[in-house]
C-alpha atoms as a PDB file:
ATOM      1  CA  UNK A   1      -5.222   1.606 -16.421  1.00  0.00           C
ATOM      2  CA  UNK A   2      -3.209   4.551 -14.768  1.00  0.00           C
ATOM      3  CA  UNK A   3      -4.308   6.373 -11.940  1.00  0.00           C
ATOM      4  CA  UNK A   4      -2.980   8.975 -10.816  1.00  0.00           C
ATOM      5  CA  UNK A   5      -2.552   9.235  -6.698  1.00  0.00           C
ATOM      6  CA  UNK A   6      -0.440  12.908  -6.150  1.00  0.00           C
ATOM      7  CA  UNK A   7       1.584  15.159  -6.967  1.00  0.00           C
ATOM      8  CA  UNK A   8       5.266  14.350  -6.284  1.00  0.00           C
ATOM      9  CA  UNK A   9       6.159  15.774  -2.768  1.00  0.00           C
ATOM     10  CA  UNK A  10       2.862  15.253  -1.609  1.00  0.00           C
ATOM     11  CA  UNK A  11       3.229  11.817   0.376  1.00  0.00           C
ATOM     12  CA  UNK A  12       5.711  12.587   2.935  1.00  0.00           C
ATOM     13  CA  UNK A  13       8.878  10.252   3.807  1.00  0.00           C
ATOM     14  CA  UNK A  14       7.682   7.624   5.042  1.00  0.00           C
ATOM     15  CA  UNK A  15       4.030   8.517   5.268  1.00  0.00           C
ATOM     16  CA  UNK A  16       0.896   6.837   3.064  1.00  0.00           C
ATOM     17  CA  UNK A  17      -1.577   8.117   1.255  1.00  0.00           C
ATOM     18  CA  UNK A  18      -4.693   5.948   0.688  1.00  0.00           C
ATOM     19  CA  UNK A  19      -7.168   6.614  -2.127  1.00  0.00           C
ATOM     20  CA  UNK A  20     -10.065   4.946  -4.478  1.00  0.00           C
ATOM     21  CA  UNK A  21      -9.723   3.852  -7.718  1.00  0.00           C
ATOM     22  CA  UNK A  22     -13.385   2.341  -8.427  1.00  0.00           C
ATOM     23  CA  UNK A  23     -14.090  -0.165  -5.877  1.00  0.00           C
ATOM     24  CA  UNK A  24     -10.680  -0.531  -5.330  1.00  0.00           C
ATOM     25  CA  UNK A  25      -8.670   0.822  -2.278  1.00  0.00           C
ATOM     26  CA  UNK A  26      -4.533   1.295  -2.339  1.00  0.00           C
ATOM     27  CA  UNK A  27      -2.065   2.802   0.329  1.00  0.00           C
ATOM     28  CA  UNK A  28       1.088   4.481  -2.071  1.00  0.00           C
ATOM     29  CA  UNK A  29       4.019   4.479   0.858  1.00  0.00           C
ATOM     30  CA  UNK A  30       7.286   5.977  -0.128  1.00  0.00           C
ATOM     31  CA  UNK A  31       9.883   4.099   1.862  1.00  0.00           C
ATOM     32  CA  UNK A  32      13.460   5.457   1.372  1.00  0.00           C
ATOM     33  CA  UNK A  33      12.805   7.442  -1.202  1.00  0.00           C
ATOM     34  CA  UNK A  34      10.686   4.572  -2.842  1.00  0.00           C
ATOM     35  CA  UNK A  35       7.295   4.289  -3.638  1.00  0.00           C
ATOM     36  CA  UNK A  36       5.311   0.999  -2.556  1.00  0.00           C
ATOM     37  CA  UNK A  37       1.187   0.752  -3.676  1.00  0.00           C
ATOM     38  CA  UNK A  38      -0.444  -2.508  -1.893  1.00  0.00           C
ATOM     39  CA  UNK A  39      -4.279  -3.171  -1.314  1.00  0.00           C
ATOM     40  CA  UNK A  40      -5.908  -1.904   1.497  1.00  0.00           C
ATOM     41  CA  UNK A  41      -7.513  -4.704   2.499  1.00  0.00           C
ATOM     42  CA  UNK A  42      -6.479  -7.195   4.622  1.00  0.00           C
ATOM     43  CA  UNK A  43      -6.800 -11.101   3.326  1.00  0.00           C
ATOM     44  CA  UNK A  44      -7.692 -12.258   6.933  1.00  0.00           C
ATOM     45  CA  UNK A  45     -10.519 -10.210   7.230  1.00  0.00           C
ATOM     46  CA  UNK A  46     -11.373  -7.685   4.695  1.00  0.00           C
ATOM     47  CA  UNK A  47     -10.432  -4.856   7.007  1.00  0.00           C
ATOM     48  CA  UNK A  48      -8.283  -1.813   6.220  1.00  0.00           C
ATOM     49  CA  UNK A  49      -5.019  -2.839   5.854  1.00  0.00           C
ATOM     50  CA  UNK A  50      -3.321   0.595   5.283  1.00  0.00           C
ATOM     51  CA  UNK A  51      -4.021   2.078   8.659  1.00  0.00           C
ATOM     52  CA  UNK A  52      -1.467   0.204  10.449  1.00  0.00           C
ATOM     53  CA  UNK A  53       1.914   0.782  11.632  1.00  0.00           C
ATOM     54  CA  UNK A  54       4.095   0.418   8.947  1.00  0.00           C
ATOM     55  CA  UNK A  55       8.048  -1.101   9.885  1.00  0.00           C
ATOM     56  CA  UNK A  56      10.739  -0.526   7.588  1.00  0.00           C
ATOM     57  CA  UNK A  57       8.743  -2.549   4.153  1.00  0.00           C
ATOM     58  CA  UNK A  58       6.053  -4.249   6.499  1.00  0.00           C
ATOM     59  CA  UNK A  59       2.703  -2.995   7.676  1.00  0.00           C
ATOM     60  CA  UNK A  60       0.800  -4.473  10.138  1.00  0.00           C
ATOM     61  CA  UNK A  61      -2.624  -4.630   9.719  1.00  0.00           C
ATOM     62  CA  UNK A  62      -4.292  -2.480  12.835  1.00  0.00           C
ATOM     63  CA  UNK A  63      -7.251  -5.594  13.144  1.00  0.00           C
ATOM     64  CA  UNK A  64      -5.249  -9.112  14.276  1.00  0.00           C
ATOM     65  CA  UNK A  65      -1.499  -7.822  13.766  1.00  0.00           C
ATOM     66  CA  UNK A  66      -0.807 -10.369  10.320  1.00  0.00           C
ATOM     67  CA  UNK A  67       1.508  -8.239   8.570  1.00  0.00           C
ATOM     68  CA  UNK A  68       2.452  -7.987   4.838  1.00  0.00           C
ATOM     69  CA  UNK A  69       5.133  -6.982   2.359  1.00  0.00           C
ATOM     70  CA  UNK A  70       5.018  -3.787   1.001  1.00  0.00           C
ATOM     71  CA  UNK A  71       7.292  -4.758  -2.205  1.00  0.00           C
ATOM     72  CA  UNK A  72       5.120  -7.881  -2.734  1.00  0.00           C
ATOM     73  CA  UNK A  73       1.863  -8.374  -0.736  1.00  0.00           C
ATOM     74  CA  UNK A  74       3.256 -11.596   0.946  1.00  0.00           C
ATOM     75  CA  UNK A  75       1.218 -12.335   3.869  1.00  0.00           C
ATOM     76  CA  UNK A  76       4.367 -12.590   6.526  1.00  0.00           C
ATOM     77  CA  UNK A  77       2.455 -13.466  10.222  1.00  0.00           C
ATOM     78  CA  UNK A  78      -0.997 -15.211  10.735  1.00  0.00           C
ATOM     79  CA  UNK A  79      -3.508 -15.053  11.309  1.00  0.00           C
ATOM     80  CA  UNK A  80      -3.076 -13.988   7.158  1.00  0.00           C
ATOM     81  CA  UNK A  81      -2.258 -16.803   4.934  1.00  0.00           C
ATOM     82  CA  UNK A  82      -2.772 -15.280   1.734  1.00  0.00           C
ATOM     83  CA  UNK A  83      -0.898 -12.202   0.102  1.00  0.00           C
ATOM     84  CA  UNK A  84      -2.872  -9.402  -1.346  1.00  0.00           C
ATOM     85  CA  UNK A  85      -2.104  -7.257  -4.430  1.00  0.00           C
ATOM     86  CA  UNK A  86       0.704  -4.807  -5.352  1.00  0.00           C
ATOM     87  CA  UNK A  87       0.770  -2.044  -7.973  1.00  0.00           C
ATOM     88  CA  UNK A  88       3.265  -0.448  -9.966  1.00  0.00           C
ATOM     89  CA  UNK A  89       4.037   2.982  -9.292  1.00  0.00           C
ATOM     90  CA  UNK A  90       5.006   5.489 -11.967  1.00  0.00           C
ATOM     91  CA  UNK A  91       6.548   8.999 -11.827  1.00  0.00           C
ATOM     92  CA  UNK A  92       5.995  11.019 -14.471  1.00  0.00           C
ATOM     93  CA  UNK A  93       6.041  14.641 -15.264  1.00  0.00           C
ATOM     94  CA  UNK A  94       5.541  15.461 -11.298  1.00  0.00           C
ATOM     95  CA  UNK A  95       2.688  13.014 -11.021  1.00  0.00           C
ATOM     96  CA  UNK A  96       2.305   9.804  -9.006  1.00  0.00           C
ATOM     97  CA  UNK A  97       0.477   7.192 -10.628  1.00  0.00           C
ATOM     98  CA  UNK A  98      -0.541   3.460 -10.119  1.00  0.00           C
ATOM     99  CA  UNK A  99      -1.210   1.286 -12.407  1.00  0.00           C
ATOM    100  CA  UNK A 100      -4.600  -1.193 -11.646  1.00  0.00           C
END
């Protein structure tokens, strides 16, 4: 299912936008021109993942510091083991959308 997140030029260089889709939570980065969706929930603890500092295609998560791979949801640092999911991003027609 698409979903669509913004308009292009909406999410600033290197900012996030986080939204709902259902029960489901999702930061869309755009990283060098790039856009990156990833869960925003951290597999350590369930907490928001998307509200932490975010270096070069890592964000940390704000709660214990495990950080994670914006391209693929790898879990990189403990105290997170497990990765957590990644969405396609399509642009189309001036619209950002992600596909759950």
């Amino acid at each position: 299912m698409e979903v669509r997140v913004a308009a292009e030029g909406e999410i600033p260089e290197g900012g996030v936008k986080i939204i709902q889709a259902g029960s489901l939570f999702v930061g869309i980065y755009l990283v060098d021109g790039r856009y990156y969706a990833i869960e925003d929930r951290c597999s350590h603890d369930d907490g928001p993942l998307c509200e932490g500092d975010r270096d070069g295609l890592t964000v940390e998560c704000p709660r214990h510091g495990a950080t994670f791979d914006l391209r693929t949801g790898d879990a990189l640092t403990l105290p997170a083991t497990v990765g957590v999911e990644t969405f396609p991003v399509i642009v189309r027609d001036g619209d950002i959308l992600i596909e759950t």
